[in-house]
C-alpha atoms as a PDB file:
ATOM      1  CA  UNK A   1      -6.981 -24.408  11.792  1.00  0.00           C
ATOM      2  CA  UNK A   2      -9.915 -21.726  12.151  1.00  0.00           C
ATOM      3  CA  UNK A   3     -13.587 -23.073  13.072  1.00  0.00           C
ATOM      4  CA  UNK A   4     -15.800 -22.044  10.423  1.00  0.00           C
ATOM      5  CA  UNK A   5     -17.311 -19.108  12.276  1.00  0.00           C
ATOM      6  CA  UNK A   6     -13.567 -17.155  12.783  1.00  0.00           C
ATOM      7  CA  UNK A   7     -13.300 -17.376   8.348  1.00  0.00           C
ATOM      8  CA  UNK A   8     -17.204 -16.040   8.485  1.00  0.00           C
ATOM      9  CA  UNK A   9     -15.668 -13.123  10.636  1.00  0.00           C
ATOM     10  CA  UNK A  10     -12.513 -13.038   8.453  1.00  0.00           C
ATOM     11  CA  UNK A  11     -13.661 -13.027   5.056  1.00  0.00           C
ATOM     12  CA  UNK A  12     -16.813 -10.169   6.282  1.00  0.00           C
ATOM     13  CA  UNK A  13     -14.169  -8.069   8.382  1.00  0.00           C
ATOM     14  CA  UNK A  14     -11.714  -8.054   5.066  1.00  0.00           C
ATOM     15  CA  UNK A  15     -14.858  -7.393   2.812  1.00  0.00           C
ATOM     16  CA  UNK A  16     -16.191  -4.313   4.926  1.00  0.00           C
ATOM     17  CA  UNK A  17     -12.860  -3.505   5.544  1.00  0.00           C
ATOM     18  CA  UNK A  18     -11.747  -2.531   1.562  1.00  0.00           C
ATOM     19  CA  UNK A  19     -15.201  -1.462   1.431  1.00  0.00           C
ATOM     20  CA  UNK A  20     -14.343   0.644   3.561  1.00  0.00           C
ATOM     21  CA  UNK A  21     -10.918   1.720   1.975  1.00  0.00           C
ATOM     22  CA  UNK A  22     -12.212   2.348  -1.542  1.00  0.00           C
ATOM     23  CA  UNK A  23     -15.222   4.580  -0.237  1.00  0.00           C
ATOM     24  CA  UNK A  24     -13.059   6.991   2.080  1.00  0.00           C
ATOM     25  CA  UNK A  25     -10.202   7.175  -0.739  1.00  0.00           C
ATOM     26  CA  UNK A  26     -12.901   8.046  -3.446  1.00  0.00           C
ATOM     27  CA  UNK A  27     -14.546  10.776  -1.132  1.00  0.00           C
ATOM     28  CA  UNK A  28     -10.720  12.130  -0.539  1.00  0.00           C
ATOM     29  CA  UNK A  29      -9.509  12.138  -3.852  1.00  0.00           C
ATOM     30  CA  UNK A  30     -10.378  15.627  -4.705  1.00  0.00           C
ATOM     31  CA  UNK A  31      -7.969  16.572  -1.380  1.00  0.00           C
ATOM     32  CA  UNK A  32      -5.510  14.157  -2.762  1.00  0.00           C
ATOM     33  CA  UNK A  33      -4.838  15.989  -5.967  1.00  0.00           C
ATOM     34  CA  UNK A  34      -4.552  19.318  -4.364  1.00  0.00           C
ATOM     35  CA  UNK A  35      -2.469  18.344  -1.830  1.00  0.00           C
ATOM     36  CA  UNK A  36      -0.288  15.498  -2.950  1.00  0.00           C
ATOM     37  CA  UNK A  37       0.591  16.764  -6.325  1.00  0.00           C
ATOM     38  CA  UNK A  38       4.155  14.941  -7.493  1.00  0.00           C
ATOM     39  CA  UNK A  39       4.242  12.555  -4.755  1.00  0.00           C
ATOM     40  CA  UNK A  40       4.266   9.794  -6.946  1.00  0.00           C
ATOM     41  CA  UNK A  41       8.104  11.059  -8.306  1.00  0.00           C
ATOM     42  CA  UNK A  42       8.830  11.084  -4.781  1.00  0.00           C
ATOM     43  CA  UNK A  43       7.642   7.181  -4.235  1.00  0.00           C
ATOM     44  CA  UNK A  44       9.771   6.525  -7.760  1.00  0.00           C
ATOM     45  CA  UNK A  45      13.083   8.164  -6.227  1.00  0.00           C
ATOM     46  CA  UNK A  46      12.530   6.334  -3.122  1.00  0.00           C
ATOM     47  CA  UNK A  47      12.265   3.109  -4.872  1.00  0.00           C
ATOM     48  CA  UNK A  48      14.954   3.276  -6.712  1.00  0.00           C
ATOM     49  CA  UNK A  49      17.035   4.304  -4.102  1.00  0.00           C
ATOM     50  CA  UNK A  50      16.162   1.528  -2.167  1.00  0.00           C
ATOM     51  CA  UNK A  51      17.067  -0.675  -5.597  1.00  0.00           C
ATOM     52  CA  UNK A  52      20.300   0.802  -6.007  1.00  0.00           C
ATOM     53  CA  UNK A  53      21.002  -0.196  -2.233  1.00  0.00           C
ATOM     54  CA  UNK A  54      20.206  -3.484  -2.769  1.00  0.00           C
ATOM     55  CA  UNK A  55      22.521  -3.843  -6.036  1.00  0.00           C
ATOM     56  CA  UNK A  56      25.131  -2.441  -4.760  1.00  0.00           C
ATOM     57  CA  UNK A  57      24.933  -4.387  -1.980  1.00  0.00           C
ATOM     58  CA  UNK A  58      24.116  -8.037  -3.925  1.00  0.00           C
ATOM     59  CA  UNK A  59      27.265  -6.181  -6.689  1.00  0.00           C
ATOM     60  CA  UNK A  60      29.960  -6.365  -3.564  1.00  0.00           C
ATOM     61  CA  UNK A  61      28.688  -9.899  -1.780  1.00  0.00           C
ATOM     62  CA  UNK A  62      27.876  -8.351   1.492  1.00  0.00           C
END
């Protein structure tokens, strides 16, 4: 188990930490939308070529 002051530093370092996250993604998202325009179709094609992997794969019992 943790002692009670290594969840104080857990739970703080996770808090800042998104903090963190969110404020550095909101400041970038103007750079994001220039620069990343249709990645998202790009994340969909990968997904479901990594689903259509795995079904063919669970489809033939390997």
């Amino acid at each position: 188990m943790f002692s009670q002051g290594q969840l104080i530093f857990g739970i703080t370092f996770v808090i800042i930490f998104i903090a963190i996250l969110i404020y550095t993604y909101q400041k970038d998202s103007n750079i994001h939308q220039k620069y990343y325009k249709g990645s998202l179709w790009i994340l969909l094609v990968f997904i479901s070529f990594i689903s259509s992997i795995a079904a063919i794969k669970f489809i033939l019992g390997y």
